[in-house]
C-alpha atoms as a PDB file:
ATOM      1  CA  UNK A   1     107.932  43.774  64.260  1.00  0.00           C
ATOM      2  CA  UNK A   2     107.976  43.667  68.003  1.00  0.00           C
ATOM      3  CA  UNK A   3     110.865  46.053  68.177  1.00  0.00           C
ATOM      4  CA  UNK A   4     108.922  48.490  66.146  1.00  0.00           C
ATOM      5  CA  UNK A   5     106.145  47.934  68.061  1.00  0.00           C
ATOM      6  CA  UNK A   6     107.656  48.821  71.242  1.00  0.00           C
ATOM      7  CA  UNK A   7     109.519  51.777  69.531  1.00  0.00           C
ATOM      8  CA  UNK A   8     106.499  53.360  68.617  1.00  0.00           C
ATOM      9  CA  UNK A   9     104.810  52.657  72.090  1.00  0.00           C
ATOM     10  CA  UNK A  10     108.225  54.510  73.611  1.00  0.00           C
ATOM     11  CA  UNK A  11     107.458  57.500  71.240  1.00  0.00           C
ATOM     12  CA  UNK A  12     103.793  57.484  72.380  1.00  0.00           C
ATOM     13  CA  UNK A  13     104.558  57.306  76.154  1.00  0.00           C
ATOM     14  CA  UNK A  14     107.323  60.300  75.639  1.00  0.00           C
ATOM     15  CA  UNK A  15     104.999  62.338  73.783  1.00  0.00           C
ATOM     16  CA  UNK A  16     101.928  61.550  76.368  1.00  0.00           C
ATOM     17  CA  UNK A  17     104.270  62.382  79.095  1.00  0.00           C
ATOM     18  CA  UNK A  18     105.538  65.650  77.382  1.00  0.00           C
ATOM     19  CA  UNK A  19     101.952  66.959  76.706  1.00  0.00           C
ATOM     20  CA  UNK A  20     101.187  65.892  80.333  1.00  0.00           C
ATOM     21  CA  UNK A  21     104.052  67.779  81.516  1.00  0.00           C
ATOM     22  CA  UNK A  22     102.765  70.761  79.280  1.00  0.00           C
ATOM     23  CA  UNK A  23      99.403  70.623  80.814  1.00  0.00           C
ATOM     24  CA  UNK A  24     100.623  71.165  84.017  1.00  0.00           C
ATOM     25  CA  UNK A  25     102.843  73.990  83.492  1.00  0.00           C
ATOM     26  CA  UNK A  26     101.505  75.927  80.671  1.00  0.00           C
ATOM     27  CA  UNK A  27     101.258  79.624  81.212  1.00  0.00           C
ATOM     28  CA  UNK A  28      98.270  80.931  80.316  1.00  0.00           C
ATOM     29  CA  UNK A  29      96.475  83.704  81.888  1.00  0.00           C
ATOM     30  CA  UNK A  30      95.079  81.861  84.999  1.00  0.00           C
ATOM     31  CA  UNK A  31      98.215  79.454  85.591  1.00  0.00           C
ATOM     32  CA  UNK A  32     101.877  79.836  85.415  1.00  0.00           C
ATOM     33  CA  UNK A  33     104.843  81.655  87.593  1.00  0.00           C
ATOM     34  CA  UNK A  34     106.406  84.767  87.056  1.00  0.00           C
ATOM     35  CA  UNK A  35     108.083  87.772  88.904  1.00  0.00           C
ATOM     36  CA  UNK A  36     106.935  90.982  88.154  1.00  0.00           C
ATOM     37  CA  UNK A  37     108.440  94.593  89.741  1.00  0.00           C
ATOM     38  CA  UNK A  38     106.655  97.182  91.498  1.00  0.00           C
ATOM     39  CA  UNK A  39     107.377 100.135  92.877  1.00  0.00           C
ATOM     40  CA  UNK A  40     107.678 100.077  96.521  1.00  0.00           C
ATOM     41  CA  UNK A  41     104.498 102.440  96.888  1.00  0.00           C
ATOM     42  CA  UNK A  42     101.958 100.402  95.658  1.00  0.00           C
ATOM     43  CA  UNK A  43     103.094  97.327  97.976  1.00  0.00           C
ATOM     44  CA  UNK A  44      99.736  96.949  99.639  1.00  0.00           C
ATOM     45  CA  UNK A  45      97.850  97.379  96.498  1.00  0.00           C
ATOM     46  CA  UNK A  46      99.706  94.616  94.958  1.00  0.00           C
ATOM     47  CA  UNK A  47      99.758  92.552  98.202  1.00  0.00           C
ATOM     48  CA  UNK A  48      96.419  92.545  98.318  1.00  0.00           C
ATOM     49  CA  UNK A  49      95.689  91.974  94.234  1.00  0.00           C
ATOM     50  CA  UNK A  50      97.861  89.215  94.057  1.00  0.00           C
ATOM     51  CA  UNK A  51      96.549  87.319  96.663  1.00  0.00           C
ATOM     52  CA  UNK A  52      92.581  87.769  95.458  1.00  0.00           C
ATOM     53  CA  UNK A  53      94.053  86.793  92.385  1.00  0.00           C
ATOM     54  CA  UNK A  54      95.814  83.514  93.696  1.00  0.00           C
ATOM     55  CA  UNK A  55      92.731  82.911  95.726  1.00  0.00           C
ATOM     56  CA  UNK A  56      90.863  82.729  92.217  1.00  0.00           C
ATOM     57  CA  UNK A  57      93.366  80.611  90.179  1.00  0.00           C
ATOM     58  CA  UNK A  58      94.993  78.441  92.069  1.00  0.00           C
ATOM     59  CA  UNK A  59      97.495  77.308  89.973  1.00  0.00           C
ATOM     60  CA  UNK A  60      98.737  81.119  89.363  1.00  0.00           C
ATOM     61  CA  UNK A  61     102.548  81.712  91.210  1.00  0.00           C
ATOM     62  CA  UNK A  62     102.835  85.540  91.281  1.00  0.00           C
ATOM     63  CA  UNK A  63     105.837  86.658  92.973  1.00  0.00           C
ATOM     64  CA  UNK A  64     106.147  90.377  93.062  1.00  0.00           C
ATOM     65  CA  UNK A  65     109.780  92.436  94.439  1.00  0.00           C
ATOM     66  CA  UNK A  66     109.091  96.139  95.450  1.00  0.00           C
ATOM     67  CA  UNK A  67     112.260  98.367  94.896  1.00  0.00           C
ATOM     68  CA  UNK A  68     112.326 102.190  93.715  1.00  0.00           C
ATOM     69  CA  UNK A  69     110.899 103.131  90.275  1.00  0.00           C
ATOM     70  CA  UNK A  70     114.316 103.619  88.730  1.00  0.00           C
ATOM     71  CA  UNK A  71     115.563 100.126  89.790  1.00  0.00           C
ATOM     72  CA  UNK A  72     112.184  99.021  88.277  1.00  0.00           C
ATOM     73  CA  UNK A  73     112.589 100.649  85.777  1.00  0.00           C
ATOM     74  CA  UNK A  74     115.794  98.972  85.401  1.00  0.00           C
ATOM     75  CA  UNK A  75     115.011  95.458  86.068  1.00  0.00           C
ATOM     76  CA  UNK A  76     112.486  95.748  83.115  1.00  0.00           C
ATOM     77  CA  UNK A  77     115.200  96.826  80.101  1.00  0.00           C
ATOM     78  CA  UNK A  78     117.405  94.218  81.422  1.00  0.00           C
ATOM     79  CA  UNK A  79     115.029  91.512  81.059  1.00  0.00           C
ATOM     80  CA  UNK A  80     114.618  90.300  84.448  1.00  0.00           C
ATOM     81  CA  UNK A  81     111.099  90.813  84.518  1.00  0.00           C
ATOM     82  CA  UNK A  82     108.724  91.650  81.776  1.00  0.00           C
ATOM     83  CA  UNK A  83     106.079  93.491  83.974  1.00  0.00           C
ATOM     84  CA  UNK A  84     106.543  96.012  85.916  1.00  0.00           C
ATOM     85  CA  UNK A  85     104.437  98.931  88.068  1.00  0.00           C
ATOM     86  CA  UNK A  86     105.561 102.531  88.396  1.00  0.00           C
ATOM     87  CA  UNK A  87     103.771 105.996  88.831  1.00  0.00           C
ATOM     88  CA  UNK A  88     104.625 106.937  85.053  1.00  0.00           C
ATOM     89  CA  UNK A  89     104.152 105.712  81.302  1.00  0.00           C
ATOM     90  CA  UNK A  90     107.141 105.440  79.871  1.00  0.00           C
ATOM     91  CA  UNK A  91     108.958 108.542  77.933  1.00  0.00           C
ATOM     92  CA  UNK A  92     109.216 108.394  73.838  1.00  0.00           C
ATOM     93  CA  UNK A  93     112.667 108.540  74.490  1.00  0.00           C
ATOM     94  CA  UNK A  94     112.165 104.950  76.543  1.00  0.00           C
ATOM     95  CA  UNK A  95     109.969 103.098  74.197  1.00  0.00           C
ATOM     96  CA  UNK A  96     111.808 104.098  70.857  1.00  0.00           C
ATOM     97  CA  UNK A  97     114.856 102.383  73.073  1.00  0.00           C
ATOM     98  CA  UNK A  98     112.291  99.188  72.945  1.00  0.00           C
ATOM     99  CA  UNK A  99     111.198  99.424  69.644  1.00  0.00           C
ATOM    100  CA  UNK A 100     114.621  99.256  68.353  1.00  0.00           C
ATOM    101  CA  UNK A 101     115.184  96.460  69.960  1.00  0.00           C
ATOM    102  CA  UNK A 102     111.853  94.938  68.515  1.00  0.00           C
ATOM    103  CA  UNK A 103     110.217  94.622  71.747  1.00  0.00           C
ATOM    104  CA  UNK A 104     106.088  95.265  71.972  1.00  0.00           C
ATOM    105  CA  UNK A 105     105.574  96.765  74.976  1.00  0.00           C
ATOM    106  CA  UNK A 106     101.521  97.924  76.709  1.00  0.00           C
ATOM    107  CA  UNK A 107     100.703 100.511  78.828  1.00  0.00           C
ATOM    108  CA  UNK A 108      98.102 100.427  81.347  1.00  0.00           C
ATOM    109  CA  UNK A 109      96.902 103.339  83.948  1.00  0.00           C
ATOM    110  CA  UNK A 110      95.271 101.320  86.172  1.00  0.00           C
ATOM    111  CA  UNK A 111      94.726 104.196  89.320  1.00  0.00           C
ATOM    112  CA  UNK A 112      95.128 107.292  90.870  1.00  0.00           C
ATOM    113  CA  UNK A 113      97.430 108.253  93.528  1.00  0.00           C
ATOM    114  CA  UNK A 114      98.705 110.555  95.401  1.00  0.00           C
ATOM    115  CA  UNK A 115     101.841 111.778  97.768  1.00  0.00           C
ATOM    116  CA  UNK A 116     100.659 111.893 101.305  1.00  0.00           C
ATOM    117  CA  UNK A 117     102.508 114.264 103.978  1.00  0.00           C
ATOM    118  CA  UNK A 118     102.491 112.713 107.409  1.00  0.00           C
ATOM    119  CA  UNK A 119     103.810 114.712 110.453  1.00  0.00           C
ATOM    120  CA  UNK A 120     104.149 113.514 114.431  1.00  0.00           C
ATOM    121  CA  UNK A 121     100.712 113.781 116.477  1.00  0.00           C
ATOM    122  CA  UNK A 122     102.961 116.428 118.901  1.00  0.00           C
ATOM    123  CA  UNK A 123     103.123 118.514 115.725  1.00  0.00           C
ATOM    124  CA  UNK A 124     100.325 121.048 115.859  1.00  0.00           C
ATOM    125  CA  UNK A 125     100.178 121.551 112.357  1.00  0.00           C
ATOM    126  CA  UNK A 126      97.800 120.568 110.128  1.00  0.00           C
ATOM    127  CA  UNK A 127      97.637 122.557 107.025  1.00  0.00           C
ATOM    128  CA  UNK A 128     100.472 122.894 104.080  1.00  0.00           C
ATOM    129  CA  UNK A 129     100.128 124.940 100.838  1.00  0.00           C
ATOM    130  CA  UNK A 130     102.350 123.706  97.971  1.00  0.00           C
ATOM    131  CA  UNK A 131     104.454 126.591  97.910  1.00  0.00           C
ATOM    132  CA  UNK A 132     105.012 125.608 101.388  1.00  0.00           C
ATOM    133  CA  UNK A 133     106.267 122.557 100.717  1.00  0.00           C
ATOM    134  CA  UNK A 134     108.607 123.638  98.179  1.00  0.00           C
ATOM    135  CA  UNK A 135     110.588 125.988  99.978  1.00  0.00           C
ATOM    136  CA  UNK A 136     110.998 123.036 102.489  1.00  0.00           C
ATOM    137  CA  UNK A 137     112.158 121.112 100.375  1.00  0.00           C
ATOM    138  CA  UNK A 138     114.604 123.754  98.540  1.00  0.00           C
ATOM    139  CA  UNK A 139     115.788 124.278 102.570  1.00  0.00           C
ATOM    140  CA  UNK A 140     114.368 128.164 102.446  1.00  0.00           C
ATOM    141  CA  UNK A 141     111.897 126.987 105.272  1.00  0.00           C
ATOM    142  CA  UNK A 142     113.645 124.894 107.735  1.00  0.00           C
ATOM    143  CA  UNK A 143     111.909 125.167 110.690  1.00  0.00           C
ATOM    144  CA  UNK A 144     108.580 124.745 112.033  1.00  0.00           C
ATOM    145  CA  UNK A 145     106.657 127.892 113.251  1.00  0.00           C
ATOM    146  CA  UNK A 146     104.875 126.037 116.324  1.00  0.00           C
ATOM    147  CA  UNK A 147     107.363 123.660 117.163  1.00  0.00           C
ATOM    148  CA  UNK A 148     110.734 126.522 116.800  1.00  0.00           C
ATOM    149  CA  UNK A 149     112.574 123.094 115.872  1.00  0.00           C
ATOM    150  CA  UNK A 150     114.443 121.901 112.239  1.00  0.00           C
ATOM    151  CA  UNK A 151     112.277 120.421 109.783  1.00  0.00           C
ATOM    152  CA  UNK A 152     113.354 117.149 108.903  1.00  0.00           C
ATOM    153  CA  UNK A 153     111.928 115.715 105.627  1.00  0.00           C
ATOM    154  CA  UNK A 154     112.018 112.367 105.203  1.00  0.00           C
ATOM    155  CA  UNK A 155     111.335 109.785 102.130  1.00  0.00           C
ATOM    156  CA  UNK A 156     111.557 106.091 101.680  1.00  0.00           C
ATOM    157  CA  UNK A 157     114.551 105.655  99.271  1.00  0.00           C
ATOM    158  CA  UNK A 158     116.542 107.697  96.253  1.00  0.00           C
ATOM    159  CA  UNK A 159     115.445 107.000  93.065  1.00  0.00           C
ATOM    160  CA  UNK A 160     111.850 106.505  94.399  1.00  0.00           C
ATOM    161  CA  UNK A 161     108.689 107.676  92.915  1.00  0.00           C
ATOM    162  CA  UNK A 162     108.232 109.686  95.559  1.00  0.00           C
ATOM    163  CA  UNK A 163     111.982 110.965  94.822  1.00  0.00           C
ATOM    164  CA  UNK A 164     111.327 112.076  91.625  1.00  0.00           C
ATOM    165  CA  UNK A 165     107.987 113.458  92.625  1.00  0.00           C
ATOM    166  CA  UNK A 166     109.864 115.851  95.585  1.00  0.00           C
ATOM    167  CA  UNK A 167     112.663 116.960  92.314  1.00  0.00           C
ATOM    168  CA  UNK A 168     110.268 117.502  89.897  1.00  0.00           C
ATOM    169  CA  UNK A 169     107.862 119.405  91.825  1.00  0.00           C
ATOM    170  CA  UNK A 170     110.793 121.718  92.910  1.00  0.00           C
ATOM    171  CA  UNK A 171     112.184 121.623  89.009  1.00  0.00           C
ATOM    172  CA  UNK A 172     115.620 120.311  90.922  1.00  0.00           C
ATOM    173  CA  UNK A 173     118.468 117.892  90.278  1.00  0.00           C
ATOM    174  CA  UNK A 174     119.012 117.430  93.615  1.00  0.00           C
ATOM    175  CA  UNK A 175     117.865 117.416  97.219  1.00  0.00           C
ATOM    176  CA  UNK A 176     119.535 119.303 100.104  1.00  0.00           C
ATOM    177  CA  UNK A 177     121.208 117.849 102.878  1.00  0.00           C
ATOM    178  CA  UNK A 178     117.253 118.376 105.185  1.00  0.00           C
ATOM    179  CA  UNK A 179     115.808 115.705 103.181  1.00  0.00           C
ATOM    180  CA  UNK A 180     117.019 112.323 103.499  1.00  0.00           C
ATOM    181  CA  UNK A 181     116.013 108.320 102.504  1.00  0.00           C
ATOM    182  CA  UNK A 182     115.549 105.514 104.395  1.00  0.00           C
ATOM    183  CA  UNK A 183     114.729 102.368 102.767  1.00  0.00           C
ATOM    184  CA  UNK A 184     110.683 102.372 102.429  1.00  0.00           C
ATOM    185  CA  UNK A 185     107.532 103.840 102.969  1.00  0.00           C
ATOM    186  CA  UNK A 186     106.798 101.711 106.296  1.00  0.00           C
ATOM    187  CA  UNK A 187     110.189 103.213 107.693  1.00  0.00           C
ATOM    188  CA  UNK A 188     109.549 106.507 106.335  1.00  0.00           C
ATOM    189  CA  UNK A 189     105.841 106.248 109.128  1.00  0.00           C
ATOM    190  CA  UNK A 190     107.925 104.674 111.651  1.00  0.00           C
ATOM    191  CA  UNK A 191     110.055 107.658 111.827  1.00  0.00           C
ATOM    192  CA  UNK A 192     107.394 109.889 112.086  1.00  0.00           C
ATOM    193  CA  UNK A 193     105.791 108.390 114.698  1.00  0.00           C
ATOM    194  CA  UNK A 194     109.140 108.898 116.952  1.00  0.00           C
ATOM    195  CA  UNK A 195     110.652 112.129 115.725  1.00  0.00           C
ATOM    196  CA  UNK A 196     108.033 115.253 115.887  1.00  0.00           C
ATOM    197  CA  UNK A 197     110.289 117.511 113.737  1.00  0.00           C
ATOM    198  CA  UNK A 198     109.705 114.783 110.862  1.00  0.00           C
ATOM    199  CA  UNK A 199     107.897 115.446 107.595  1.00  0.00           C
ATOM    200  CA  UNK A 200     107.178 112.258 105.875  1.00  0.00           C
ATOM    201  CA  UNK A 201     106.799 112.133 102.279  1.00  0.00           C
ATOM    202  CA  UNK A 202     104.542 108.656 101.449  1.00  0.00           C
ATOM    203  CA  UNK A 203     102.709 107.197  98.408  1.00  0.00           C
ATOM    204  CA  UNK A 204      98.481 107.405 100.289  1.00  0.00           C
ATOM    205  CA  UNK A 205      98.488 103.399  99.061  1.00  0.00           C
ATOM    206  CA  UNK A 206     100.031 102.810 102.598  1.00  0.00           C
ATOM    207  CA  UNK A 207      97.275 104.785 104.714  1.00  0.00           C
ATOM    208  CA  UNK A 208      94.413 105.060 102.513  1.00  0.00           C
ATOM    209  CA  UNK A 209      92.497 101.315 103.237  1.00  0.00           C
ATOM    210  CA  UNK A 210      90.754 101.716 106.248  1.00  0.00           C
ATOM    211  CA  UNK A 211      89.631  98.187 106.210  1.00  0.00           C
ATOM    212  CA  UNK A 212      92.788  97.142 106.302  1.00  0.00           C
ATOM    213  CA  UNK A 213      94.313  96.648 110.134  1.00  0.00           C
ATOM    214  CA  UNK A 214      98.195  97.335 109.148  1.00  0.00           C
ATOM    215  CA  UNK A 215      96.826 100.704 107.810  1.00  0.00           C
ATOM    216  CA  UNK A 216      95.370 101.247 111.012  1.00  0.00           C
ATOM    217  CA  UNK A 217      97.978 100.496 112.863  1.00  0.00           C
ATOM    218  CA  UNK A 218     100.135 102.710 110.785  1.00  0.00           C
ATOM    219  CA  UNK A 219      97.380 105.523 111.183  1.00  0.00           C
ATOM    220  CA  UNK A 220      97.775 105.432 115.016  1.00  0.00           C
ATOM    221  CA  UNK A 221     101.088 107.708 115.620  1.00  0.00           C
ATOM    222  CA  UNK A 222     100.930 109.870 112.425  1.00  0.00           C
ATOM    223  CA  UNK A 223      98.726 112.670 111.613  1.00  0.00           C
ATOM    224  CA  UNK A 224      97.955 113.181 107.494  1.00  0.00           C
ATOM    225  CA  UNK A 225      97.916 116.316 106.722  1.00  0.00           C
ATOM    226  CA  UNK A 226      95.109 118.911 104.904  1.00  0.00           C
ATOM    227  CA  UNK A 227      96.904 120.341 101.678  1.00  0.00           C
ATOM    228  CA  UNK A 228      96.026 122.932  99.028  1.00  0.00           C
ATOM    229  CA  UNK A 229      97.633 125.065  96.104  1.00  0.00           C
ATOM    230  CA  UNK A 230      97.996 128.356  97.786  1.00  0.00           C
ATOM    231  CA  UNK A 231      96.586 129.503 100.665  1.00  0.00           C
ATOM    232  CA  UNK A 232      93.777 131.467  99.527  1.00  0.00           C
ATOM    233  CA  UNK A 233      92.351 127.793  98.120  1.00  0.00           C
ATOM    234  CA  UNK A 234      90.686 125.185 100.190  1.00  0.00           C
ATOM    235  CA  UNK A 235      92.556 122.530 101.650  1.00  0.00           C
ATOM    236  CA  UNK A 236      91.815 118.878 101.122  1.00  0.00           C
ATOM    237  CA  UNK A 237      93.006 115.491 102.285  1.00  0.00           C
ATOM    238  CA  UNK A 238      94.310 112.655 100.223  1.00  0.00           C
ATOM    239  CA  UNK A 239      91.082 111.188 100.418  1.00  0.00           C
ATOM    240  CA  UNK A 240      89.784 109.037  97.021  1.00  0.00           C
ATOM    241  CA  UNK A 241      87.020 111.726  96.285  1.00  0.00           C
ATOM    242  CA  UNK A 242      89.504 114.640  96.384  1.00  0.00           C
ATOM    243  CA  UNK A 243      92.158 112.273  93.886  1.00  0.00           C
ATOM    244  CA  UNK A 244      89.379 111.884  91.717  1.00  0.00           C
ATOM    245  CA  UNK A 245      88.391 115.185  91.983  1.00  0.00           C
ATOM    246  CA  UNK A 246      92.156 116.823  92.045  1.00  0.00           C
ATOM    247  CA  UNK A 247      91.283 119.341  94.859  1.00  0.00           C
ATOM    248  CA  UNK A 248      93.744 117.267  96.579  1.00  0.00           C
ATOM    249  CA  UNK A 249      96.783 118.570  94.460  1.00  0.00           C
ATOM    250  CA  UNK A 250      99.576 116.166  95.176  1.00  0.00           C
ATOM    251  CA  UNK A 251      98.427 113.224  92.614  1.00  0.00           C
ATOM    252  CA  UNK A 252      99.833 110.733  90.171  1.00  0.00           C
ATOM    253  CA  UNK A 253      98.986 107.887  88.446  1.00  0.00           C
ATOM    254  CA  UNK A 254      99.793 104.203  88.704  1.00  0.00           C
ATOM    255  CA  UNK A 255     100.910 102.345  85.421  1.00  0.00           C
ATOM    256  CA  UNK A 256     101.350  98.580  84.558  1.00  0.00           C
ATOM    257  CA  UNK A 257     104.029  97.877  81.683  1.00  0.00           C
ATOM    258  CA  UNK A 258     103.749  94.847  80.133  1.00  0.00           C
ATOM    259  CA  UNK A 259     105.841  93.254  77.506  1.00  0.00           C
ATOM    260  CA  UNK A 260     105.188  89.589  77.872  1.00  0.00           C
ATOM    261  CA  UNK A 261     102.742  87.171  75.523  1.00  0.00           C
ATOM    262  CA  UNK A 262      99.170  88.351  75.023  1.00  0.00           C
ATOM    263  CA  UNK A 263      98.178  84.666  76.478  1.00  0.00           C
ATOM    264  CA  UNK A 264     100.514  84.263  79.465  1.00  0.00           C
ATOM    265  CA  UNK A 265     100.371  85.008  82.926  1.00  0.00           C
ATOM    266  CA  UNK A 266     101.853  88.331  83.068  1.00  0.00           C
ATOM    267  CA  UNK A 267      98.934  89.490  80.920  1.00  0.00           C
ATOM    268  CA  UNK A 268      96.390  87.880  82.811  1.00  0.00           C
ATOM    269  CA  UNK A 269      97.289  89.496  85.733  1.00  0.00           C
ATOM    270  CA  UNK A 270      97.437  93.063  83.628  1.00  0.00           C
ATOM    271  CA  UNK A 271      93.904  92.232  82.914  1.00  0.00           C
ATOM    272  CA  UNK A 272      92.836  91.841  86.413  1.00  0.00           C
ATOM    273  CA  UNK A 273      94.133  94.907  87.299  1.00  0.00           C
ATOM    274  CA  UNK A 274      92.623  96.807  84.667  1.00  0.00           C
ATOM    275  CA  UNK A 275      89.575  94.689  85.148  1.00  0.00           C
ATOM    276  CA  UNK A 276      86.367  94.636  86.462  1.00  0.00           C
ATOM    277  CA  UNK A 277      87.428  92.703  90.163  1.00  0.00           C
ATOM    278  CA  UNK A 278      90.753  94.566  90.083  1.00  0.00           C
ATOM    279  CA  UNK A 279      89.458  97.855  89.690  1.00  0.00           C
ATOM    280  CA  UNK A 280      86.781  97.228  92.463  1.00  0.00           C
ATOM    281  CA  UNK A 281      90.187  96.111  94.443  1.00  0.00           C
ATOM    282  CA  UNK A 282      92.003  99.517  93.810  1.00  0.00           C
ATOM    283  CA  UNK A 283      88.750 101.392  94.931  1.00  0.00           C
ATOM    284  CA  UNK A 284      89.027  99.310  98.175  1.00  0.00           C
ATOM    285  CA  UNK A 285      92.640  99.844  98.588  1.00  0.00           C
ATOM    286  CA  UNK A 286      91.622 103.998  98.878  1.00  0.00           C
ATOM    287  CA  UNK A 287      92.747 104.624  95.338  1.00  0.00           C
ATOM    288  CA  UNK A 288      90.806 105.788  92.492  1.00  0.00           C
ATOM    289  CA  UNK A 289      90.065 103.149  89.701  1.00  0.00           C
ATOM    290  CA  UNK A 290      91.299 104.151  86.345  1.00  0.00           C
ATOM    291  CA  UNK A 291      88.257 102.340  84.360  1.00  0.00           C
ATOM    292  CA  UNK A 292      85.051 102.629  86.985  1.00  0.00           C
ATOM    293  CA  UNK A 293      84.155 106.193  88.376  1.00  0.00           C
ATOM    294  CA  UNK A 294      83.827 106.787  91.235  1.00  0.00           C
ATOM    295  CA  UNK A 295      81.021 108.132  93.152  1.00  0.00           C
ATOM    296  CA  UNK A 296      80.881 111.135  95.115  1.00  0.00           C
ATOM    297  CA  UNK A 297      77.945 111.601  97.470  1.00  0.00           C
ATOM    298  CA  UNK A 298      77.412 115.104  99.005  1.00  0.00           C
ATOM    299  CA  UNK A 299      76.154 115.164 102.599  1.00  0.00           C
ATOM    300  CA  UNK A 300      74.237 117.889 103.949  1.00  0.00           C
ATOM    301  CA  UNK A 301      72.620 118.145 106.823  1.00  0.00           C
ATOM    302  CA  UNK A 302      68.717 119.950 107.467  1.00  0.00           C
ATOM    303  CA  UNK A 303      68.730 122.585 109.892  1.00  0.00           C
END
């Protein structure tokens, strides 16, 4: 009787220490780890969102590795993460690929973007037309009219979305031998700021928080410059009313994937973002919320 006793106190103890155990690591949409993907434009977006969001549960681990959309892009089919952020949804081509494989995936726009073109404060240009930009890119323009020296264009890595946002804007497989990588958007302004023949091509995430001091910093040695369509339009910055607006023509969007449980972590963070407190977050960041307008205020002045 004893032995039975004991035996059934043994199987009580295990299965108070298992559910104990569970307790602690359960992952739900406030607690948990994971690793989720993002692409390397949208780093101090997601620096910033995960830390409010570890600030509000503390018992969340979100670790987040920035790369370029197609090694995203990658990391998600190969199930090494099952969250990612790029500037696209993906193709029909990409999610019949899932749904072959019986996986549920969700889509989430959670902001507007933009490309940004940075150029040295020596350069005395400030306006570029899209057609412009184009036949620098293509190498048709290759140098710069005030400065009489080569136009060097320069991106954060291949396979980027800023990459693919340079080829398709051109309709090109390719880019010529005047526009070259480095390895992220932070290099991409560092070269700027020390070569005044430079044209940087950055996501506006890295320059567009004014709150933030590292944006400041990076603002102080680069010069953003005015863009428009053609050059009978008006030219705008990358500034969140013109996103929202899309006088500023150079825009995208900014997409979660998601393809883990409805009730884990990965989710919970999805709904942040897409959130009330995330989308307040984006507006902050200089981005345009996907979910919450945003509101443009006309100044005039009395004369």
């Amino acid at each position: 009787m004893k032995k039975h006793f004991y035996f059934l106190m043994s199987l009580l103890t295990l299965a108070c220490l298992s559910a104990c155990s569970g307790s602690t690591s359960t992952d739900t949409h406030s607690a948990g780890e994971t690793v989720i993907y993002v692409e390397e434009s949208f780093k101090p977006l997601f620096e910033t969102s995960i830390d409010t969001f570890e600030s509000l549960y503390a018992k969340a681990d979100i670790t987040a590795k920035y790369n370029s959309e197609s090694n995203v892009i990658d990391m998600f089919f190969k199930n090494k993460t099952k969250t990612i952020c790029i500037s696209r949804d993906f193709t029909k081509e990409e999610k019949a690929q899932l749904k072959k494989n019986q996986v549920e995936v969700r889509s989430d726009k959670i902001a507007g973007d933009a490309i940004a073109l940075i150029v040295n404060p020596e350069n005395p240009d400030t306006l570029m037309t899209v057609e412009q930009l184009k036949r620098i890119i293509l190498g048709k323009d290759t140098v710069w009219n005030s400065l009489k020296t080569k136009i060097n264009v320069v991106f954060d890595q291949e396979n980027s979305a800023n990459f693919h946002y340079l080829k398709e804007l051109c309709a090109i497989g390719n880019l010529p031998i005047n526009v070259f990588a480095v390895k992220s958007n932070e290099e991409v302004i560092n070269y700027v700021k020390t070569h005044k023949s430079a044209l940087g091509v950055i996501g506006v995430n890295w320059v567009s928080d004014r709150d933030d001091f590292d944006v400041l910093d990076f603002l102080n040695g680069i010069k953003v410059l005015a863009v428009a369509k053609t050059e009978k339009d008006k030219y705008f910055k990358p500034y969140q009313g013109f996103i929202y607006t899309k006088e500023y023509v150079l825009t995208r969007d900014v997409w979660m994937i998601n393809k883990a449980k409805k009730s884990g972590l990965n989710t919970g963070l999805v709904l942040f973002m897409i959130g009330e407190s995330g989308q307040l977050l984006i507006q902050k960041c200089g981005l345009v919320p996907a979910n919450s307008p945003v509101r443009l205020i006309q100044m005039s002045t009395e004369e």
